[in-house]
C-alpha atoms as a PDB file:
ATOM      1  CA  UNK A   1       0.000   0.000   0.000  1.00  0.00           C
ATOM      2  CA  UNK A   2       1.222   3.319  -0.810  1.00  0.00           C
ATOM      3  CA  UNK A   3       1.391   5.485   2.143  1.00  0.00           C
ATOM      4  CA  UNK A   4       0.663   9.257   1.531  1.00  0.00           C
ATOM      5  CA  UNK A   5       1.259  12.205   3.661  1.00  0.00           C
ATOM      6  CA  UNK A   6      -0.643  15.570   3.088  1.00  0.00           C
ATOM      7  CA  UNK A   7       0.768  18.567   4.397  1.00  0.00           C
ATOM      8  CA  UNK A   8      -0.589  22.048   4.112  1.00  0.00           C
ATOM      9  CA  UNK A   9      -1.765  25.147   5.093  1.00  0.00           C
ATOM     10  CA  UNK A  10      -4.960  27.662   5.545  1.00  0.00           C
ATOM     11  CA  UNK A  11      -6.034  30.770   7.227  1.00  0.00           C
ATOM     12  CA  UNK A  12      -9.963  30.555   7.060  1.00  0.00           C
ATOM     13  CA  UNK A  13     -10.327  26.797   6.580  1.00  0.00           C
ATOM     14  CA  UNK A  14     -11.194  26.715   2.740  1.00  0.00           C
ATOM     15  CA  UNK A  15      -7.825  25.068   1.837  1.00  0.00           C
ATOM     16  CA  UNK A  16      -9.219  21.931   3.957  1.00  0.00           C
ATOM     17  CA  UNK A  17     -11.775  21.565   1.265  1.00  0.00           C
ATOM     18  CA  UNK A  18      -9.450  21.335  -1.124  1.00  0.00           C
ATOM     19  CA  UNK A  19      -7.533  18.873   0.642  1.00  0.00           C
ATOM     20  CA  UNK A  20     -10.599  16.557   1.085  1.00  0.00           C
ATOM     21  CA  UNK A  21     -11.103  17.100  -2.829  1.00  0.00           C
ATOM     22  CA  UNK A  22      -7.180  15.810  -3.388  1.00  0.00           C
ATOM     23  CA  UNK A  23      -7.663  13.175  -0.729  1.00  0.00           C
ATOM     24  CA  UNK A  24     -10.668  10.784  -2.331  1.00  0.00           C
ATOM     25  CA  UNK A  25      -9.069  10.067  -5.829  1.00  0.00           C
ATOM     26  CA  UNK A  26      -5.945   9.078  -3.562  1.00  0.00           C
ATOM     27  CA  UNK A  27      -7.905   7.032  -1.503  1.00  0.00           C
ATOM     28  CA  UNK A  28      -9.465   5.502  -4.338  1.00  0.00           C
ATOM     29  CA  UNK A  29      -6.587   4.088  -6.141  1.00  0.00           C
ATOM     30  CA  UNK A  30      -5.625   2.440  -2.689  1.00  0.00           C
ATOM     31  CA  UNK A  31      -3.190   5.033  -0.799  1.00  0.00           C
ATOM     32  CA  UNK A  32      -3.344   5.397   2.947  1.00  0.00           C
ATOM     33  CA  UNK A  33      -3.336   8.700   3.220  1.00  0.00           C
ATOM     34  CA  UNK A  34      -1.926  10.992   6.209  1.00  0.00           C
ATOM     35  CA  UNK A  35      -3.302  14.632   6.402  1.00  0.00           C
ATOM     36  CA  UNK A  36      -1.424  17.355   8.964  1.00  0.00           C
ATOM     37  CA  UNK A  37      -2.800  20.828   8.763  1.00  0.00           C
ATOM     38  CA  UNK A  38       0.420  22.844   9.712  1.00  0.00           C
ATOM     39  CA  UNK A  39       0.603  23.739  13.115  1.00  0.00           C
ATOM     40  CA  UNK A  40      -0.071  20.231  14.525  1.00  0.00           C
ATOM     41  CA  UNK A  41       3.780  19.034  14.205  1.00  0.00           C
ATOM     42  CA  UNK A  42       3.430  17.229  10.841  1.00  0.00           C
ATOM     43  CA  UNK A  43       5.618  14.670  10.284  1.00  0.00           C
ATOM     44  CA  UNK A  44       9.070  14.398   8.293  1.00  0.00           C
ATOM     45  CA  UNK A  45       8.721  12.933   4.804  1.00  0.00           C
ATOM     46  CA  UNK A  46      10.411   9.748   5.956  1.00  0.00           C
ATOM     47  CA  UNK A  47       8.232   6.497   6.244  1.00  0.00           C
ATOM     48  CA  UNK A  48       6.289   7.737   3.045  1.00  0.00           C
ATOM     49  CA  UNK A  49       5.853   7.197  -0.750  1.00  0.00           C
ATOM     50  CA  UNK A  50       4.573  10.564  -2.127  1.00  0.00           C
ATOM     51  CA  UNK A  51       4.167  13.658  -0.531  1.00  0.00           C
ATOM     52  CA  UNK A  52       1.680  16.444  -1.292  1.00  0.00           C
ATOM     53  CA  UNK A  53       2.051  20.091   0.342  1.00  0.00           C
ATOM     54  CA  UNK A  54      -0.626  22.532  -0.214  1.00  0.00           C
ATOM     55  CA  UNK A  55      -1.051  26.092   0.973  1.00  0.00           C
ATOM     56  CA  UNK A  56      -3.799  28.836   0.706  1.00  0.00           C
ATOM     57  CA  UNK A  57      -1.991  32.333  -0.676  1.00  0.00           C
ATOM     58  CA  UNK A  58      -2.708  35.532   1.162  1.00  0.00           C
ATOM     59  CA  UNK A  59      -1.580  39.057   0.212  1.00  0.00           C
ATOM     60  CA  UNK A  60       0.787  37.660  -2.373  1.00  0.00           C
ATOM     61  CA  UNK A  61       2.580  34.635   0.032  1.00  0.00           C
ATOM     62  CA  UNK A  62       2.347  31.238   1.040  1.00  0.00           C
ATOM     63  CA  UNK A  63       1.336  30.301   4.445  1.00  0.00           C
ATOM     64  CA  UNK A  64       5.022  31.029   6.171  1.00  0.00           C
ATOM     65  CA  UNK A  65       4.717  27.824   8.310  1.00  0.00           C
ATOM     66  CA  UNK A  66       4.124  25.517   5.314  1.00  0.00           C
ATOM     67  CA  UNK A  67       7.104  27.366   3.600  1.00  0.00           C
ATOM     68  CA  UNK A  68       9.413  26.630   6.400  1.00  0.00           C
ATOM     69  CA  UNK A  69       8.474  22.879   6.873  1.00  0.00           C
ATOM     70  CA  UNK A  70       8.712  22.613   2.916  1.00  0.00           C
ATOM     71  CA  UNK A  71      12.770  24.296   3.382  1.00  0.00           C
ATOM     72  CA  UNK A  72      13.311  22.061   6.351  1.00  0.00           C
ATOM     73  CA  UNK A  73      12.301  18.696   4.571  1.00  0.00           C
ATOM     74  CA  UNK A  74      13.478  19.983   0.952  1.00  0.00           C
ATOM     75  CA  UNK A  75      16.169  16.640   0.900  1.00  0.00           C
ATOM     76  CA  UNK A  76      13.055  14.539   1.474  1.00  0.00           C
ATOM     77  CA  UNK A  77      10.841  16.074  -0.625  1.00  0.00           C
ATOM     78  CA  UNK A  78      13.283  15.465  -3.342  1.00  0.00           C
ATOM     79  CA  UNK A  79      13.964  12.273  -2.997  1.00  0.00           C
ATOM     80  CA  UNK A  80      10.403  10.794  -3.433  1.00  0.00           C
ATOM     81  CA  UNK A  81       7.311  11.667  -5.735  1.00  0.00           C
ATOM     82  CA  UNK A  82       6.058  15.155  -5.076  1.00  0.00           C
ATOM     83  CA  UNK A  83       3.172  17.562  -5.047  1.00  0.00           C
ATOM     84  CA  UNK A  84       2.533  21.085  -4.457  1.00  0.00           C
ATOM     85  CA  UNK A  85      -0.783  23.116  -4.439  1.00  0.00           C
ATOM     86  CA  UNK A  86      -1.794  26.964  -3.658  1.00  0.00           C
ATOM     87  CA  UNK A  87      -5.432  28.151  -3.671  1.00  0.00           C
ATOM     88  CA  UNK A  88      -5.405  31.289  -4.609  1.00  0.00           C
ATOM     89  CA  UNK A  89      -7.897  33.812  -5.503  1.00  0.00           C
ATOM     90  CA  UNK A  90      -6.103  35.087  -8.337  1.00  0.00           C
ATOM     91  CA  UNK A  91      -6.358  31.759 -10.239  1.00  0.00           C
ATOM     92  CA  UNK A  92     -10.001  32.208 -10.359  1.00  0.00           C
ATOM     93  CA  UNK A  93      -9.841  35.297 -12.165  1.00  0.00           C
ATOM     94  CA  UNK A  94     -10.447  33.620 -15.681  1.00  0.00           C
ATOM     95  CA  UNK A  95      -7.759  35.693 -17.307  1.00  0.00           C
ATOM     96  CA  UNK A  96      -3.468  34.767 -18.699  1.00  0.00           C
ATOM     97  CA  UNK A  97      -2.195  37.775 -16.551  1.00  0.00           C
ATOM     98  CA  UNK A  98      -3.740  36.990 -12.907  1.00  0.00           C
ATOM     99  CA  UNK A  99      -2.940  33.408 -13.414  1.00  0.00           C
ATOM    100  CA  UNK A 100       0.538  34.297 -14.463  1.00  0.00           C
ATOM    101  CA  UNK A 101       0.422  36.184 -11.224  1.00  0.00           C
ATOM    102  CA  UNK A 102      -0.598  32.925  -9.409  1.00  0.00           C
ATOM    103  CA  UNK A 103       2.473  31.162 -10.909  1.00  0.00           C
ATOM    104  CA  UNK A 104       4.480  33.559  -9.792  1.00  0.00           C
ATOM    105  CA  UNK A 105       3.930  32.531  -6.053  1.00  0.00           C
ATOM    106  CA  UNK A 106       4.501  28.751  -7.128  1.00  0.00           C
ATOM    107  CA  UNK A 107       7.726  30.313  -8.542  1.00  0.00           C
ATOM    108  CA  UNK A 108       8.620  32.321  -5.418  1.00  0.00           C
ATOM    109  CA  UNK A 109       7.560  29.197  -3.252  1.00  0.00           C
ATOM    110  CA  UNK A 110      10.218  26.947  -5.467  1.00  0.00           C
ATOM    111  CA  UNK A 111      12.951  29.805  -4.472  1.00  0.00           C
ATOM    112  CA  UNK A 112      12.100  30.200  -0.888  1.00  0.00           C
ATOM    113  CA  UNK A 113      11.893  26.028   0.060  1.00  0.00           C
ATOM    114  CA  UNK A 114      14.571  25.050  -2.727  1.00  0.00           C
ATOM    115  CA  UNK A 115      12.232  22.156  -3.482  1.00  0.00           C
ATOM    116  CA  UNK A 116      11.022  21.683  -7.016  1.00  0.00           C
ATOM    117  CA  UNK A 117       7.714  19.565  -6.821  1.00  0.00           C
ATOM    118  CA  UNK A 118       7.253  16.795  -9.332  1.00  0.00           C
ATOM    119  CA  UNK A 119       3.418  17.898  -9.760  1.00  0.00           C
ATOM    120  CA  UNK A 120       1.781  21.324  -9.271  1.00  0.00           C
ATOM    121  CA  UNK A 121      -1.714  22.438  -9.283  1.00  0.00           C
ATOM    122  CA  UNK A 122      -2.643  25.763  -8.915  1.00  0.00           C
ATOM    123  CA  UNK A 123      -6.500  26.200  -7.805  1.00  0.00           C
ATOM    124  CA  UNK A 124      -9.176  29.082  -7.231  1.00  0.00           C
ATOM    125  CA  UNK A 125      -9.892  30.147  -3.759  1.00  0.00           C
ATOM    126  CA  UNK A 126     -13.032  31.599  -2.225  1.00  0.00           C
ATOM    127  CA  UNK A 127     -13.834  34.738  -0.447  1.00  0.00           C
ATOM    128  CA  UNK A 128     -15.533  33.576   2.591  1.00  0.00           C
ATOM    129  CA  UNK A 129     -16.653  37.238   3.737  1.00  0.00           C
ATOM    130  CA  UNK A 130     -19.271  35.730   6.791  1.00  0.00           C
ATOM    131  CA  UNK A 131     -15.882  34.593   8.355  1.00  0.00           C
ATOM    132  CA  UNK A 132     -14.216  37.924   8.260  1.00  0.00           C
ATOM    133  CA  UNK A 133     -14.111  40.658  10.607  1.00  0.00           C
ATOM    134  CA  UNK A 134     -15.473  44.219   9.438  1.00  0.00           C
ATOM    135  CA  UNK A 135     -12.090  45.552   8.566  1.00  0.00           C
ATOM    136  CA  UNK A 136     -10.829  42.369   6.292  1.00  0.00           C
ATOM    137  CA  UNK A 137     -14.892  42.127   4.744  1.00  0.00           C
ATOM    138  CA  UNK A 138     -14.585  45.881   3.530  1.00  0.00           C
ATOM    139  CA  UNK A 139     -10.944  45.540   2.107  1.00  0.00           C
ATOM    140  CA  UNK A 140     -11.671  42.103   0.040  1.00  0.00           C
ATOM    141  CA  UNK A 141     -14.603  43.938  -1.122  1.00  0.00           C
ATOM    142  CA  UNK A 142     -13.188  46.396  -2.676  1.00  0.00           C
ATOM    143  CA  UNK A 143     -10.750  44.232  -4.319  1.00  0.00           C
ATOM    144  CA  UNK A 144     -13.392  41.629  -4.944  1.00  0.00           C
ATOM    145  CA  UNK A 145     -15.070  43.816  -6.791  1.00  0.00           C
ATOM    146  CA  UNK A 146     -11.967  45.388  -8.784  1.00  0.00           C
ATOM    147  CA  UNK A 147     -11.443  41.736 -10.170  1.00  0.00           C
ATOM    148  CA  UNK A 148     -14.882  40.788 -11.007  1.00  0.00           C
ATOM    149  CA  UNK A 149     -15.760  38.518  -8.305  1.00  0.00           C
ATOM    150  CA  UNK A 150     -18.598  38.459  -5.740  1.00  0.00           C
ATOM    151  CA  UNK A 151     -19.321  41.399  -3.650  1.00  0.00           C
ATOM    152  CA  UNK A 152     -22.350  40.706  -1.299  1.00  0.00           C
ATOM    153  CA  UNK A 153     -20.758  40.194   1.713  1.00  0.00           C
ATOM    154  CA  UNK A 154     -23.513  38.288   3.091  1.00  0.00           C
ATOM    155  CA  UNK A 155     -22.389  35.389   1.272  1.00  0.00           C
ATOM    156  CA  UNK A 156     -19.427  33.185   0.313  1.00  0.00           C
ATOM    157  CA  UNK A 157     -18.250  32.812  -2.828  1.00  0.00           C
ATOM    158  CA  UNK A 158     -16.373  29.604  -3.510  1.00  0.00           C
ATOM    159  CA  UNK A 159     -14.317  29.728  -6.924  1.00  0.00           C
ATOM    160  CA  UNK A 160     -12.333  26.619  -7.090  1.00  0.00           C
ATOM    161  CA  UNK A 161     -12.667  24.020  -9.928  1.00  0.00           C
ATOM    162  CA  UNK A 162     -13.290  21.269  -7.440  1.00  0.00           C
ATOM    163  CA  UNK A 163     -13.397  18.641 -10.603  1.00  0.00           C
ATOM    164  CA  UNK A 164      -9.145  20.050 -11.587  1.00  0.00           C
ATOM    165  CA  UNK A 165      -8.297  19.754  -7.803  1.00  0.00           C
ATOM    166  CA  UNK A 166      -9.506  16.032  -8.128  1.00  0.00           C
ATOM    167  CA  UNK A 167      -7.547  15.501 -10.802  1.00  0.00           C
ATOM    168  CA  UNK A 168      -4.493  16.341  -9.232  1.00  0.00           C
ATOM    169  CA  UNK A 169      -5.029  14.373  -7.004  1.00  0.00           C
ATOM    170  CA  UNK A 170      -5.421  11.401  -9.708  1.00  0.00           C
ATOM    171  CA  UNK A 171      -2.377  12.636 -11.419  1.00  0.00           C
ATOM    172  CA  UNK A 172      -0.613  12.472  -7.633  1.00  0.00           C
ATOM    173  CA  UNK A 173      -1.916   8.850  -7.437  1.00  0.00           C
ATOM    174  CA  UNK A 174      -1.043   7.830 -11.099  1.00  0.00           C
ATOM    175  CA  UNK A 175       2.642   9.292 -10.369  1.00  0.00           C
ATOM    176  CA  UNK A 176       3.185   7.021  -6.608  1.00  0.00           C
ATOM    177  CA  UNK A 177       5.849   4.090  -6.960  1.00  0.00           C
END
């Protein structure tokens, strides 16, 4: 049995969908899978097949704590099948130059953890305004509604292409030992 360890990071809990969207296809082609939101002491690499690390993207960066396990375990990393995924809002934006912008955070990622991930998948985030305070709400408004997505702030608006997040995680599972 291929063992799998998921590692990632999120601020308001919408990368954890994502993660249970990458999770089934792996579970489905027979992986055990291991899943450590950062901040509960995830493991080392060691003791598994393929390793996926995901993080949500805020204000143009990667969750710093997923970045710094990602450095620390870089030698692992490298030395076994690989995944990485952001959710970001920008990818959601439909057009070449904000998802350009999205890949540059993937790049920036690459150059902060000196890990190069076999597989990538870059997915839409959500602006999930009833979770956010009055000050945050009013902000991502404003640039919510610069970029086309959904103002009313009494709702969320969830813009990631669950069915491309699942097929990472078949492409993940196709690409274990």
């Amino acid at each position: 049995m291929t063992r799998t360890l998921i590692v990632y990071g999120t601020v308001e809990g919408h990368t954890d969908d994502v993660v249970t969207a990458v999770t089934a296809p792996l579970q489905e082609a027979g992986h055990q899978v291991v899943v450590h939101r950062i901040g509960e002491a995830p493991p080392t690499p060691e003791g598994f097949d393929v390793v996926v690390v995901g993080s949500s993207v805020h204000m143009g960066k990667h969750h710093a704590d997923v970045i710094a396990w990602a450095r620390d375990n870089a030698a692992l990393l490298s030395d076994r099948p690989s995944a990485f995924f952001e959710v970001c809002l920008s990818a959601a934006a439909g057009d070449e130059q904000r998802l350009t912008e999205a890949r540059t955070y993937v790049d920036a990622f690459m150059e902060q953890t000196g890990w190069h991930p076999d597989l990538v998948g870059i997915f839409g985030g959500a602006l999930l305004y009833t979770r956010y305070g009055f000050v945050k709400k009013r902000m991502l408004r404003s640039i919510a509604a610069k970029g086309g997505f959904g103002t009313d702030t009494h709702q969320d608006f969830d813009y990631t292409d669950y069915d491309a997040v699942r097929q990472f995680g078949t492409d993940v599972a196709a690409a274990a030992p």
